[in-house]
Protein backbone atom coordinates (compact mmCIF):
# COMPACT_ATOMS: atom_id res chain seq x y z
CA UNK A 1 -45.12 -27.55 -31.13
CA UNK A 2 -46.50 -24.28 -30.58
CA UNK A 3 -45.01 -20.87 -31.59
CA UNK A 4 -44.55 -19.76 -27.75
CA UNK A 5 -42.39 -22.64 -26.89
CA UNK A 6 -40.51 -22.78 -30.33
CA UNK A 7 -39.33 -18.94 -29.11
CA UNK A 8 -38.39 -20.11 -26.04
CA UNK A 9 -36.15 -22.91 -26.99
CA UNK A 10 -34.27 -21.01 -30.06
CA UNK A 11 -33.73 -18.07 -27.01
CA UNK A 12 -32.15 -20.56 -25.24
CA UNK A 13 -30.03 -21.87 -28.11
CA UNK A 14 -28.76 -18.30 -28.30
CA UNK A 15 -28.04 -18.09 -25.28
CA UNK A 16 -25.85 -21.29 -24.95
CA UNK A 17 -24.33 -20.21 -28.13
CA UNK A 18 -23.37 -17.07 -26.77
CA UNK A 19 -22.25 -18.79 -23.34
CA UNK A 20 -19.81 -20.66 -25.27
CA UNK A 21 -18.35 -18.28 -27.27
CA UNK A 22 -18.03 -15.92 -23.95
CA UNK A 23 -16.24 -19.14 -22.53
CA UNK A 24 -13.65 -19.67 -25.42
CA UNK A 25 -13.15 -15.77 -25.69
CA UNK A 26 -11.66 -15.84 -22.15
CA UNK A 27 -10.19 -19.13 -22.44
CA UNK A 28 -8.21 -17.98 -25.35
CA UNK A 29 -7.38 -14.45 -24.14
CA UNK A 30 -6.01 -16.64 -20.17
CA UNK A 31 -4.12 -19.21 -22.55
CA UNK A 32 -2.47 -16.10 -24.69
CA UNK A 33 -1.81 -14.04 -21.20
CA UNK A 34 -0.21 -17.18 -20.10
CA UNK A 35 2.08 -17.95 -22.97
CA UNK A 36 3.13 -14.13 -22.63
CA UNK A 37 4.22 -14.41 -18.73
CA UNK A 38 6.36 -17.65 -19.27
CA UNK A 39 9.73 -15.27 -20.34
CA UNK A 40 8.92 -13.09 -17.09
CA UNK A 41 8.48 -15.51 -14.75
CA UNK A 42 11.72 -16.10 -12.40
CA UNK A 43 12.71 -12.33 -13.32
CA UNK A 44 13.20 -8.86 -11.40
CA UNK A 45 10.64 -6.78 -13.41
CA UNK A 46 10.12 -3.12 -13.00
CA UNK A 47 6.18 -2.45 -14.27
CA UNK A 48 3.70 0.76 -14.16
CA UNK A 49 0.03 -0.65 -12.91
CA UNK A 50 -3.05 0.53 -11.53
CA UNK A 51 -4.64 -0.41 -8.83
CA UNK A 52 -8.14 -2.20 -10.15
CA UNK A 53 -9.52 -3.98 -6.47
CA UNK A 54 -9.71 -2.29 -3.26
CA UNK A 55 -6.78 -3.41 -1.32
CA UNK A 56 -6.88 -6.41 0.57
CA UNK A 57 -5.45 -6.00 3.76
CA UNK A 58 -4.29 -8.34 6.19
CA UNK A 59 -2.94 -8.23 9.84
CA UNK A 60 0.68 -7.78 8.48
CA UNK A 61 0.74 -7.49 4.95
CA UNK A 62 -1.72 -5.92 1.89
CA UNK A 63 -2.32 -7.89 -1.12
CA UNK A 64 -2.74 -5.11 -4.50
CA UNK A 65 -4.47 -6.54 -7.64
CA UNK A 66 -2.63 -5.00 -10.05
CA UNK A 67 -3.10 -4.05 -13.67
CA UNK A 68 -0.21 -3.79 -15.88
CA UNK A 69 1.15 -4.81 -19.14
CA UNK A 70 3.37 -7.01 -21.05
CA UNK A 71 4.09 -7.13 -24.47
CA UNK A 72 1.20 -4.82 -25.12
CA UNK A 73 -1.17 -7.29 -23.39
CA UNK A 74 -3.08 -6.43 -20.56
CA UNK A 75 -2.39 -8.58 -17.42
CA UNK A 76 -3.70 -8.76 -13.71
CA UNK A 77 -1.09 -9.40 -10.94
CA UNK A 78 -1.55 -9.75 -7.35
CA UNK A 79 1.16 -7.79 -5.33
CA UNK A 80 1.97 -8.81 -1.91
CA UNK A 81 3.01 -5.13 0.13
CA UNK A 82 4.02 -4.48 3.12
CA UNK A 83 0.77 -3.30 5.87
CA UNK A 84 2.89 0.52 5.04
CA UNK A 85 2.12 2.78 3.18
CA UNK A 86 -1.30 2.60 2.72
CA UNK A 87 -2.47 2.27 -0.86
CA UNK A 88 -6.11 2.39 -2.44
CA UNK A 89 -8.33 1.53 -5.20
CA UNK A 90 -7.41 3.48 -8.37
CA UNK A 91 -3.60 4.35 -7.02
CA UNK A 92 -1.00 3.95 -9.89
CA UNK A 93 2.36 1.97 -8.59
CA UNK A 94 5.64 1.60 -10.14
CA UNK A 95 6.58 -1.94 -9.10
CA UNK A 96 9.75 -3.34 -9.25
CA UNK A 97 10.71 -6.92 -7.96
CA UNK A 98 10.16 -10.70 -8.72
CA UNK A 99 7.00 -12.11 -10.88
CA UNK A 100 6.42 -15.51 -10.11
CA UNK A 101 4.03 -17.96 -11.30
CA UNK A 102 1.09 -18.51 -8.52
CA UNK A 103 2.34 -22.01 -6.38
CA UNK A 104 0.29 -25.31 -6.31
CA UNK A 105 0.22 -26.95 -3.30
CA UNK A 106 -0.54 -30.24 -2.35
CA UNK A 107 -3.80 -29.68 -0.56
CA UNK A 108 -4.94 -26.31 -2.49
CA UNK A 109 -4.42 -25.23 -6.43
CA UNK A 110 -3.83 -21.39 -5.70
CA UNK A 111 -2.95 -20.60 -9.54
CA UNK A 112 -6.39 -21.96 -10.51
CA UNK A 113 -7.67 -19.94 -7.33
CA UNK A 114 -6.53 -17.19 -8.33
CA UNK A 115 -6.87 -18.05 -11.94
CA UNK A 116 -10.46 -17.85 -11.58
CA UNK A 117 -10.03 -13.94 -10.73
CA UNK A 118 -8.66 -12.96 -13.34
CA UNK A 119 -5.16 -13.23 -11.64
CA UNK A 120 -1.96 -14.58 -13.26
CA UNK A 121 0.97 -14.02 -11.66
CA UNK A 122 2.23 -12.67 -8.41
CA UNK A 123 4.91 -10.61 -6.28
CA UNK A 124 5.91 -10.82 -3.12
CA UNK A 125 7.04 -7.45 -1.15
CA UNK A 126 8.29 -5.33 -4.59
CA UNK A 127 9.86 -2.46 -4.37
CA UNK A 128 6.70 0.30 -4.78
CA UNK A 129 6.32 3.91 -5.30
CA UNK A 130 3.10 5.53 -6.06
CA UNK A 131 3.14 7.73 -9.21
CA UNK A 132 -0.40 9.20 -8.82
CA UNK A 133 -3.23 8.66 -6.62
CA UNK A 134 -6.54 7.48 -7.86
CA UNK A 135 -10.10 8.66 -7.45
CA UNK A 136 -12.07 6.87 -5.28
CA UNK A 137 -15.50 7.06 -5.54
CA UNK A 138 -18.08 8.80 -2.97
CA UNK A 139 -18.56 4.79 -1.46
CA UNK A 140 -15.55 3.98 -1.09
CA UNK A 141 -14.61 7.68 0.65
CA UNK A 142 -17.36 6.79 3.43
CA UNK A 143 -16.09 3.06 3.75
CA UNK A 144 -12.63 4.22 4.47
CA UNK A 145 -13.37 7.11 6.50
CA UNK A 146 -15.95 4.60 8.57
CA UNK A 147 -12.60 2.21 8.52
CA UNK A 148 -10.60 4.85 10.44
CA UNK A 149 -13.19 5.57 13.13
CA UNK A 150 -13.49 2.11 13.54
CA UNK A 151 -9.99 1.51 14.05
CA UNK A 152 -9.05 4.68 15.85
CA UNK A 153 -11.34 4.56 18.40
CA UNK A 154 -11.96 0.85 19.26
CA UNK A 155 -9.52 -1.38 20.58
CA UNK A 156 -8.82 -4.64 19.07
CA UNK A 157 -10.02 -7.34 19.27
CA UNK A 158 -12.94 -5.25 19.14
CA UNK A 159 -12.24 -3.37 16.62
CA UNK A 160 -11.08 -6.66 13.98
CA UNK A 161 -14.47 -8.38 14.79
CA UNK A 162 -16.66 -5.40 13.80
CA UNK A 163 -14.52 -4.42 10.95
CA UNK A 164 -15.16 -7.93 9.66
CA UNK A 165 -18.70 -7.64 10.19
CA UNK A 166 -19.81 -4.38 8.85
CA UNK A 167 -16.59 -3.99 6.27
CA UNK A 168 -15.65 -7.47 5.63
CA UNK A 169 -12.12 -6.80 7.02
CA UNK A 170 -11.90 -10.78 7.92
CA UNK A 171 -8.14 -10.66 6.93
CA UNK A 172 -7.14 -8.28 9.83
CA UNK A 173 -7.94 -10.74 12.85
CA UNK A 174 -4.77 -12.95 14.12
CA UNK A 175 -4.81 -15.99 13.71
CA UNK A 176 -4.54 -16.42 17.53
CA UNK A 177 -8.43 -14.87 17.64
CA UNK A 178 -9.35 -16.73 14.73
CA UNK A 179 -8.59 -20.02 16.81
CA UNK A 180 -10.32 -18.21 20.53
CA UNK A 181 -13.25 -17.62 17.26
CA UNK A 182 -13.58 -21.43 16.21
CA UNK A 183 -13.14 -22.83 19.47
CA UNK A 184 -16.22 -20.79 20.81
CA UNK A 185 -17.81 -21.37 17.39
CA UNK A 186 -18.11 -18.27 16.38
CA UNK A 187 -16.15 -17.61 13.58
CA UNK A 188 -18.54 -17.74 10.87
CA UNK A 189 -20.00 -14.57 12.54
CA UNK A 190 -17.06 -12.81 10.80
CA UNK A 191 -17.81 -14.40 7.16
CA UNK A 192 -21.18 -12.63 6.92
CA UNK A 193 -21.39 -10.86 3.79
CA UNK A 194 -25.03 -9.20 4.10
CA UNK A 195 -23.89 -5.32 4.76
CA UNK A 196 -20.28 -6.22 3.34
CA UNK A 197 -21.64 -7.05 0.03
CA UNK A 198 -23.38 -3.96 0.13
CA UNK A 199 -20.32 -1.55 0.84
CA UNK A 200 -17.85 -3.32 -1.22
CA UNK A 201 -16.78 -1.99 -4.54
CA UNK A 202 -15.31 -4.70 -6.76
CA UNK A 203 -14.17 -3.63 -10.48
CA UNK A 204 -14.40 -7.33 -12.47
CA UNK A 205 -10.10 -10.26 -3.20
CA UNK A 206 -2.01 -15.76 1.33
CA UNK A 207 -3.94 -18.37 -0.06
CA UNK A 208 -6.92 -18.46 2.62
């Protein structure tokens, strides 16, 4: 076997070594943030977090990913709010209300959905207040202020399909043009993640 390919292979052993370990870090640390959330799930908690994702919003509600902590470990929740006030990226929120343990449903594991983000545990419409505003960077700054023109001076459905095509703003059609959208199948027009992808600042997004 000659030195070239004897390199190669013991690079790749690394590198599955290192895959592994990576895999049982995270493994361990989800298990540990898991064990930690069992005595808070089913109560009212009141929490300080930051907002880590840009918010999610939806044609009635906005879903937060929150970071927090509990018992000195650092935890992601996702926050269902209402569509007002507006929060963003960076915002810090004092949240009180109910942390529940993400549901499974027959059809669709959203706790291993959401698992898979990083996500362990969820609220639905907390009580919020916003303690300090964050600083959004330059990007995000033109994405919202291209939001608001969109928004402001287009009227829907207009507006919803090109927000969904230029912002990825999907989550803001009804679900009555969603169905007009799959009938005339169209709707994967508003799935295209080309210039989204792009635009869209993600720090590590109802059950779709």
């Amino acid at each position: 076997m000659n030195k070239p390919r004897i390199i190669f292979l013991v690079v790749c052993l690394i590198l599955a070594i290192f895959v592994i370990w990576r895999f049982q870090v995270i493994e361990s640390r989800i298990e540990n943030q898991e064990a930690i959330l069992q005595d808070y799930f089913g109560q009212e908690v009141s929490l300080e977090g930051r907002v880590v994702k840009e918010p999610d919003v939806r044609s009635n509600n906005t879903r937060l990913t929150v970071e927090t902590w509990f018992s000195e470990t650092e935890i992601k929740i996702l926050a269902t709010v209402s569509r007002y006030p507006e929060y963003k990226y960076g915002d810090t929120l004092q949240i009180k209300g109910g942390l529940q343990e993400p549901a499974i449903f027959e059809d669709f594991n959203y706790k291993d959905y959401l698992k898979t983000k990083g996500i362990l545990a969820v609220m639905y419409y907390p009580q919020v207040e916003l303690k300090s505003q964050g600083q959004a960077s330059a990007l995000l700054n033109l994405k919202d202020k291209l939001r608001k023109n969109i928004y402001s001076s287009i009227p829907p459905p207009q507006s919803d399909i090109l927000g969904a095509l230029i912002l990825g703003d999907k989550n803001r059609i009804s679900d009555n043009f969603k169905e007009k959208l799959n009938i005339a199948g169209i709707r994967h027009l508003t799935a295209v993640s080309g210039m989204h992808d792009r635009i869209t600042i993600s720090q590590e997004n109802d059950f779709v």
